[in-house]
N, C-alpha and C. Protein backbone atom coordinates (compact mmCIF):
# COMPACT_ATOMS: atom_id res chain seq x y z
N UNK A 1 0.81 -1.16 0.00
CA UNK A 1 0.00 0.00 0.00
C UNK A 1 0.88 1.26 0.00
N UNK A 2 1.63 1.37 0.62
CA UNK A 2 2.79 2.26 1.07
C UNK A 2 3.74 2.44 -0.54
N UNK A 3 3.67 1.40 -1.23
CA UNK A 3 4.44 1.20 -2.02
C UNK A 3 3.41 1.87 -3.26
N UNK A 4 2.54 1.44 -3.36
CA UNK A 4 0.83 2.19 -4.23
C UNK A 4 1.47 3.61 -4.29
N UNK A 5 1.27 4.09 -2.89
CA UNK A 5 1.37 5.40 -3.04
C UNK A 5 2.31 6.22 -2.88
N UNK A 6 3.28 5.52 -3.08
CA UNK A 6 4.98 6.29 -3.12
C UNK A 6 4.81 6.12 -5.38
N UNK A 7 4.48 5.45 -5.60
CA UNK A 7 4.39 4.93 -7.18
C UNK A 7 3.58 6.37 -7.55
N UNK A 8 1.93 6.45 -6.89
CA UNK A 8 1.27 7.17 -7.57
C UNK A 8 1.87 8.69 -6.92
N UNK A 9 2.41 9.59 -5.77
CA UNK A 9 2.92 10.33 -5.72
C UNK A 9 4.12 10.65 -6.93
N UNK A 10 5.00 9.54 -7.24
CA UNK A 10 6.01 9.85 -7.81
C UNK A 10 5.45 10.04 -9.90
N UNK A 11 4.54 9.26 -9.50
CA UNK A 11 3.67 9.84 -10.86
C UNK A 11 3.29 11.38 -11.00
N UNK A 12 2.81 11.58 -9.91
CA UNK A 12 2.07 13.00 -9.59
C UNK A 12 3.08 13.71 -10.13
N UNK A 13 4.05 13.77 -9.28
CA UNK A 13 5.70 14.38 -9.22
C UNK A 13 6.11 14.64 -10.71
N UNK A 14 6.40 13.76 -11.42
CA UNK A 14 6.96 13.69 -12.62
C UNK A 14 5.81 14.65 -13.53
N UNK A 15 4.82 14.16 -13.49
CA UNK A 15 3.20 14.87 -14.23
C UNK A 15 3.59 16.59 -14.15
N UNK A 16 3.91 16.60 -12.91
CA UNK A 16 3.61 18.05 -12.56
C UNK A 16 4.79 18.65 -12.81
N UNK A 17 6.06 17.90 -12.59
CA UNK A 17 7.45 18.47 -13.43
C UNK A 17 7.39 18.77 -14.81
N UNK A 18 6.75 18.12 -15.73
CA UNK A 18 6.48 17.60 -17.38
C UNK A 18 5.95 18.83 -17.27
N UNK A 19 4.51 19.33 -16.78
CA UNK A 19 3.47 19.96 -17.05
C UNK A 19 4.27 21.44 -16.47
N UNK A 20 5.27 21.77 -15.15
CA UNK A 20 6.09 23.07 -15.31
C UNK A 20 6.72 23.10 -16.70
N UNK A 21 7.56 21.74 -17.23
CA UNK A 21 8.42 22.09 -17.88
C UNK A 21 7.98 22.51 -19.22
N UNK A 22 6.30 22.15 -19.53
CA UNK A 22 5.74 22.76 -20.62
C UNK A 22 5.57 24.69 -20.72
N UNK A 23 5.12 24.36 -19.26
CA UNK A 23 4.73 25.90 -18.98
C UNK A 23 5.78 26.88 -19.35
N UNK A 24 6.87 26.31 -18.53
CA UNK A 24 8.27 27.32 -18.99
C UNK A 24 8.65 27.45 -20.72
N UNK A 25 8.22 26.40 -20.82
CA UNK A 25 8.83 26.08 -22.17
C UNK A 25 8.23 27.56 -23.28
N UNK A 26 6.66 27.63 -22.52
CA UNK A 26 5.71 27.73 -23.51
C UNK A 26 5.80 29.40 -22.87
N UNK A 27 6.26 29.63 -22.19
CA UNK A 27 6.80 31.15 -21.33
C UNK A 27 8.02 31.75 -22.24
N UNK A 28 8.96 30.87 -22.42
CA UNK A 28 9.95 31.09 -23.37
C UNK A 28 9.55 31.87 -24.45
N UNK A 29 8.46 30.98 -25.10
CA UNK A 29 8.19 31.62 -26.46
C UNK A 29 7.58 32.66 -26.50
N UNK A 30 6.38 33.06 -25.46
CA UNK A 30 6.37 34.06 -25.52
C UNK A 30 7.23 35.22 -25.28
N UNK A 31 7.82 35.36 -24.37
CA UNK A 31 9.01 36.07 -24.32
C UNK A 31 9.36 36.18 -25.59
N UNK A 32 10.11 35.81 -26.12
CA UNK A 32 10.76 34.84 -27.95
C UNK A 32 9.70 35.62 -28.75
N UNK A 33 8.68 35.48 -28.39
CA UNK A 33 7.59 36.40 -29.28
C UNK A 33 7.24 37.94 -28.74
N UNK A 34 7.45 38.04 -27.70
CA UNK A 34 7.24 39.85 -27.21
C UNK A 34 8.46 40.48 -27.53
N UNK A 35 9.68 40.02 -27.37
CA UNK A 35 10.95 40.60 -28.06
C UNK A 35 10.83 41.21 -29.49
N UNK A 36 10.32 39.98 -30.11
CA UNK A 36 10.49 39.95 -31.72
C UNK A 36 9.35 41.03 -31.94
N UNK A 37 8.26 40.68 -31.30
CA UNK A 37 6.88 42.17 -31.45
C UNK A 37 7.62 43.84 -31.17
N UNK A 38 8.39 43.51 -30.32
CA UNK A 38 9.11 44.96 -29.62
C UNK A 38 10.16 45.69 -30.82
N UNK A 39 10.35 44.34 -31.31
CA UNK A 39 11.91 44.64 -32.17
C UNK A 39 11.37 45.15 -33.34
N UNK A 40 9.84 44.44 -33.91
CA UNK A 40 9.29 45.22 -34.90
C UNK A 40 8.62 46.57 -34.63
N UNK A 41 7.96 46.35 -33.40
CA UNK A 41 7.61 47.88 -33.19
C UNK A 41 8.33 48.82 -33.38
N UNK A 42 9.56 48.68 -32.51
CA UNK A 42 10.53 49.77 -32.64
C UNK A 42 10.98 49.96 -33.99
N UNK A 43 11.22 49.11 -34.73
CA UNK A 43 11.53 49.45 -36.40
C UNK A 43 10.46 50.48 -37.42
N UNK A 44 8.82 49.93 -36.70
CA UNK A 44 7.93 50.35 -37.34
C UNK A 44 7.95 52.25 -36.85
N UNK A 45 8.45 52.21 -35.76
CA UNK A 45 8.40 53.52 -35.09
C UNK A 45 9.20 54.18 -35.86
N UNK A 46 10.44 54.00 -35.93
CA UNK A 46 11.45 54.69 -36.60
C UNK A 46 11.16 54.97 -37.81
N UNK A 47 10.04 53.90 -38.71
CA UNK A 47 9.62 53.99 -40.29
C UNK A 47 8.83 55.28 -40.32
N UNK A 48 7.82 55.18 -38.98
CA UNK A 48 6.99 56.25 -38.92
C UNK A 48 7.73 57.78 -38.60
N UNK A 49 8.59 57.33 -37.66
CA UNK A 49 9.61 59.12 -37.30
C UNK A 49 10.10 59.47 -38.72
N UNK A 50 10.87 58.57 -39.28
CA UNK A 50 11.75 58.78 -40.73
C UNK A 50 10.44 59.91 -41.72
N UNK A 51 9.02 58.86 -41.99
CA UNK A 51 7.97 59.71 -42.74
C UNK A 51 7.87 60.74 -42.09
N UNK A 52 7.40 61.04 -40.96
CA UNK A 52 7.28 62.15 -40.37
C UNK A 52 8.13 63.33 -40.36
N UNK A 53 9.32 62.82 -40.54
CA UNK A 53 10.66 63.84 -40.85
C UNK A 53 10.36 64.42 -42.08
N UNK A 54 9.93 63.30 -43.41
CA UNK A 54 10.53 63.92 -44.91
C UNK A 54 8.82 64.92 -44.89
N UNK A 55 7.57 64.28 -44.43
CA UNK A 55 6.33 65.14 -44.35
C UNK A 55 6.53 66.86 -43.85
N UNK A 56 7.28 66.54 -42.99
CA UNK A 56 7.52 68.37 -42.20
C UNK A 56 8.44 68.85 -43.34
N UNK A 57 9.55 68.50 -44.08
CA UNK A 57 10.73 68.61 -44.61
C UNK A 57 9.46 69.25 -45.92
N UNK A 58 8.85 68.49 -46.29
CA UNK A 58 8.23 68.97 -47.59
C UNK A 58 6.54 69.67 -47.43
N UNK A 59 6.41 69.85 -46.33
CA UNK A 59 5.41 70.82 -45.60
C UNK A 59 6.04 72.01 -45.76
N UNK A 60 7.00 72.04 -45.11
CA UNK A 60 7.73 73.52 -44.70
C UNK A 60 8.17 74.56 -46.22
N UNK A 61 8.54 72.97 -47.11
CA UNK A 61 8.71 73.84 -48.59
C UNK A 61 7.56 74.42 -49.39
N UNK A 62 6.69 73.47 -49.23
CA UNK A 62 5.27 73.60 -49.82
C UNK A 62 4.87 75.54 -48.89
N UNK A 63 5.22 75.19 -48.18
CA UNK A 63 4.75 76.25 -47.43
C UNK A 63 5.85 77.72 -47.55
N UNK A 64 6.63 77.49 -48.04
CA UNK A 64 7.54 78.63 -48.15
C UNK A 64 7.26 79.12 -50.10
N UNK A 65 6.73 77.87 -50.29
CA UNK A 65 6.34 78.17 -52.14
C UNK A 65 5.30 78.73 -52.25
N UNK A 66 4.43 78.29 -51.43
CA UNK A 66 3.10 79.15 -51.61
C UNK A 66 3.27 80.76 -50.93
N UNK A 67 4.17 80.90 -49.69
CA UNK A 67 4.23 82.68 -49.57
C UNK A 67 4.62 83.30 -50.72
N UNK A 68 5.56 82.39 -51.04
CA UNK A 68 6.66 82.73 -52.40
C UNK A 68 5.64 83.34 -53.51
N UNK A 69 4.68 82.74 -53.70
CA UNK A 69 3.42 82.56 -54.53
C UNK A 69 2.38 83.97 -54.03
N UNK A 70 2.11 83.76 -52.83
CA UNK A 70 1.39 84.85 -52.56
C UNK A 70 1.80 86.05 -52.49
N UNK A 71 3.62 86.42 -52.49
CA UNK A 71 3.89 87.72 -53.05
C UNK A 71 3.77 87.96 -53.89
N UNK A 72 4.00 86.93 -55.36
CA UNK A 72 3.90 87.51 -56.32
C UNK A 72 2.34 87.88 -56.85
N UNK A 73 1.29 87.21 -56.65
CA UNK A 73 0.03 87.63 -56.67
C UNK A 73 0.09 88.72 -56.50
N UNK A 74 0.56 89.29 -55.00
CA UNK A 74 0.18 91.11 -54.51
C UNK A 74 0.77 91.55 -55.12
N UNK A 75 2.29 91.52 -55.67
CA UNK A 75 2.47 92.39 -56.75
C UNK A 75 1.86 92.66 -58.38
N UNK A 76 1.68 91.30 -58.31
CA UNK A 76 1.03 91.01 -59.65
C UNK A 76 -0.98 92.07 -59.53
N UNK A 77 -1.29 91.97 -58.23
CA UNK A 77 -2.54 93.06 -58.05
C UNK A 77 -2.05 94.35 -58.22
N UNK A 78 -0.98 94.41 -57.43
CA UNK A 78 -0.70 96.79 -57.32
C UNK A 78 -0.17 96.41 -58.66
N UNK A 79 0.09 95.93 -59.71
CA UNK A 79 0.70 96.53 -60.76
C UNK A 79 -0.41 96.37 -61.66
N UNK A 80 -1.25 95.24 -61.48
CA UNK A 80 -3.05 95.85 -61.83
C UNK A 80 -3.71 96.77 -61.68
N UNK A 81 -3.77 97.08 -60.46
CA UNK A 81 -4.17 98.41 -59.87
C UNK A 81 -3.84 99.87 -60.34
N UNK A 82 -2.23 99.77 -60.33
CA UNK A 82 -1.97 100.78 -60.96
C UNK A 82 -2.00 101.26 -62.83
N UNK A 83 -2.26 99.67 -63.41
CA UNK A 83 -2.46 100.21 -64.75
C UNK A 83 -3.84 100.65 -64.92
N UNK A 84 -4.61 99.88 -63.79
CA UNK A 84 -6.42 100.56 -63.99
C UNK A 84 -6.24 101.98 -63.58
N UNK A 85 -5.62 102.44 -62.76
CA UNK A 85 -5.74 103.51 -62.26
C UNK A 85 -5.37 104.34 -63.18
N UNK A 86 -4.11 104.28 -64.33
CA UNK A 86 -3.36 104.82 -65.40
C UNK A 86 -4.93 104.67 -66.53
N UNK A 87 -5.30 103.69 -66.66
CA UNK A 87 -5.88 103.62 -68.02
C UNK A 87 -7.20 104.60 -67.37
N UNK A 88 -8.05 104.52 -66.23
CA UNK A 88 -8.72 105.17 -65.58
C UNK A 88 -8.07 107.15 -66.06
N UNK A 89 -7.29 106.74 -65.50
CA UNK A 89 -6.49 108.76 -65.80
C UNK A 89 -6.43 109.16 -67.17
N UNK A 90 -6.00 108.55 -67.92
CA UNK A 90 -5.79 108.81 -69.35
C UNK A 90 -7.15 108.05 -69.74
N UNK A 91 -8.31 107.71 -70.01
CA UNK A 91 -9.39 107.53 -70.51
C UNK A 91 -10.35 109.09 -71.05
N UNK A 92 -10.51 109.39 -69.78
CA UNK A 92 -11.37 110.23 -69.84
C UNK A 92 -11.02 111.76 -71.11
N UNK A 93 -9.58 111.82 -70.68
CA UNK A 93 -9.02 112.58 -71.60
C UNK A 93 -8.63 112.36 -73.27
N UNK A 94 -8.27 110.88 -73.20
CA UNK A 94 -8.47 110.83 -74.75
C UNK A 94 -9.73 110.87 -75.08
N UNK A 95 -10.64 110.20 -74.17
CA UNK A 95 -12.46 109.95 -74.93
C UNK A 95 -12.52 111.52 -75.04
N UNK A 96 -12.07 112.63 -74.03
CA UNK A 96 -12.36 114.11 -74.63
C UNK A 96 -11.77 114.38 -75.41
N UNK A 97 -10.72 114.36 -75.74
CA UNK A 97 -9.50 114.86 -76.92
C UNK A 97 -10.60 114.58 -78.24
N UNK A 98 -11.26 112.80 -78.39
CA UNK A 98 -11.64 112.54 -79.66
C UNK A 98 -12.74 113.28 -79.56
N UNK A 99 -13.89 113.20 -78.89
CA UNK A 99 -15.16 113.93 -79.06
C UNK A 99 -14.74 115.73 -79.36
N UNK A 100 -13.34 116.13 -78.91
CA UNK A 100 -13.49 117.51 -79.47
C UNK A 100 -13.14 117.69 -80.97
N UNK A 101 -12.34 116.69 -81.44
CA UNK A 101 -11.76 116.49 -82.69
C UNK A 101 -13.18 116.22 -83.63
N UNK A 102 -14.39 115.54 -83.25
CA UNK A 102 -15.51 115.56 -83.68
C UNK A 102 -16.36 116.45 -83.12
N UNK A 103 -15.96 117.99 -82.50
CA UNK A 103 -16.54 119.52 -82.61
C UNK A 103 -17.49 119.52 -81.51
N UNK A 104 -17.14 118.36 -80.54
CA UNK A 104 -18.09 118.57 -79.19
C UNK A 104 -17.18 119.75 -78.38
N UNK A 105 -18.35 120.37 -77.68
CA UNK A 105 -18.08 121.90 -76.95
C UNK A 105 -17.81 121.20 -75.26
N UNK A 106 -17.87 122.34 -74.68
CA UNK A 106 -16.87 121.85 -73.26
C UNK A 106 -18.45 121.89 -72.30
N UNK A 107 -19.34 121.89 -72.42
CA UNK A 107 -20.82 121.72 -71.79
C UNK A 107 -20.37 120.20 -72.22
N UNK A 108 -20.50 119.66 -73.38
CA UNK A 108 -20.48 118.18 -73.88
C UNK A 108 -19.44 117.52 -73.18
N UNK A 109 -18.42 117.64 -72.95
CA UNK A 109 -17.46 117.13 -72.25
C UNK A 109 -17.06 117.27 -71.23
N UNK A 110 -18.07 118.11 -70.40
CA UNK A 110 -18.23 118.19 -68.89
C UNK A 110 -18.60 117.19 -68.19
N UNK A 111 -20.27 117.33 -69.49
CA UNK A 111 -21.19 115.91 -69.05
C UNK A 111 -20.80 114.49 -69.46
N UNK A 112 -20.23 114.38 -70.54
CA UNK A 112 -20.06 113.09 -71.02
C UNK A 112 -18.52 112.24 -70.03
N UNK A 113 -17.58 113.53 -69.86
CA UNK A 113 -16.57 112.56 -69.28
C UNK A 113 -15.73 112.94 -68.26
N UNK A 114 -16.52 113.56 -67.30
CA UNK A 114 -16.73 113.86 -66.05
C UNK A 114 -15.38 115.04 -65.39
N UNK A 115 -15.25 116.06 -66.66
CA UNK A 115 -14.21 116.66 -66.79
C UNK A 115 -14.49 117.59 -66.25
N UNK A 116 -13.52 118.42 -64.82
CA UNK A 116 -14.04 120.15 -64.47
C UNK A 116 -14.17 121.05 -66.08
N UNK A 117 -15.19 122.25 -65.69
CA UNK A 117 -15.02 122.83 -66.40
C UNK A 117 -13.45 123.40 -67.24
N UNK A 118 -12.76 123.92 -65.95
CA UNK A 118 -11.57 124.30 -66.21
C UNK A 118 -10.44 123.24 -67.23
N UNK A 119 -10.25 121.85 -66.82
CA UNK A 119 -10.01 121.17 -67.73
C UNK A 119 -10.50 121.03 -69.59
N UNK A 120 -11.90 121.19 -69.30
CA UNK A 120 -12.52 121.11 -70.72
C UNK A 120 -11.88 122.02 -71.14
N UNK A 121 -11.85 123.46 -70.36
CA UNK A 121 -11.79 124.53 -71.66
C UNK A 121 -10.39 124.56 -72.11
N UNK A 122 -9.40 123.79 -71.08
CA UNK A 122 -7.90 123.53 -71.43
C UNK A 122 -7.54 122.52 -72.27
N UNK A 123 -8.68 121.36 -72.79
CA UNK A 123 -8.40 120.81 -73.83
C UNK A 123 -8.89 120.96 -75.23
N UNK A 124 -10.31 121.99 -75.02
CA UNK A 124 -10.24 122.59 -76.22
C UNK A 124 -9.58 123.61 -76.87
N UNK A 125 -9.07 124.35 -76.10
CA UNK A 125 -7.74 125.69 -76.23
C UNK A 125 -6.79 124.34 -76.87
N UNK A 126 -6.44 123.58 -76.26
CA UNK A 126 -5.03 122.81 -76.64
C UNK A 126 -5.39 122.46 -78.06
N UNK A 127 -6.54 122.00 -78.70
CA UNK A 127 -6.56 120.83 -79.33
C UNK A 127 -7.16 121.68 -80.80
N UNK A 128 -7.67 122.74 -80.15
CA UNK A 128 -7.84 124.24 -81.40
C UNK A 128 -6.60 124.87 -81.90
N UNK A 129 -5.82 124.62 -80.64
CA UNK A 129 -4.31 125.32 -81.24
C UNK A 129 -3.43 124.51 -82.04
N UNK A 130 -3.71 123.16 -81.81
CA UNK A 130 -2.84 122.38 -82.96
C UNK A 130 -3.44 121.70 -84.01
């Protein structure tokens, strides 16, 4: 009897050694597998810092091309501006110059092209004298 259960203890024994030595075994690998997860993470991290680097790198240009861009627009407006303003100044005076050359009086070219009197009568004096 004594002998029964020195047999089935030492069964137990061995069972339960087998069954640590799975456990460890099977501990190993994970380990073996959280390393290898870590080792890719960290690679994947660095893939992501690296993009993140060349994204700002070509943000910052994108972004220095477009001010680049938006000066020349504003200049490209005041030098609009100022030819409307030129063609604006010199309009009114050629449209009077021609209407006097076709014998309109300075009442007519007061009203028609929004000329002071004093102007009118200085471009029909001018334009009678030559």
């Amino acid at each position: 009897m004594i002998m029964t259960l020195l047999i089935v203890l030492s069964t137990m024994a061995v069972a339960a050694l087998a069954f640590q030595g799975y456990l460890l075994h099977h501990a190993r690998l994970s380990v073996v597998e959280l390393k290898d997860d870590g080792r890719d993470l960290r690679e994947r991290l660095q893939q992501l810092e690296q993009e993140i680097g060349a994204l700002c790198s070509a943000s910052m240009g994108a972004g220095e091309h477009v001010v680049r861009l938006e000066q020349q627009v504003q200049r490209i407006v005041e030098r609009q501006n100022q030819l409307d303003m030129r063609v604006n100044v010199e309009r009114p005076y050629s449209q009077a110059s021609q209407l006097v050359d076709r014998g309109a009086n300075i009442e007519e070219l007061v009203e028609t092209c929004g000329l002071t009197r004093g102007e009118a009568e200085l471009l029909v004096m001018m334009q009678r004298a030559s």
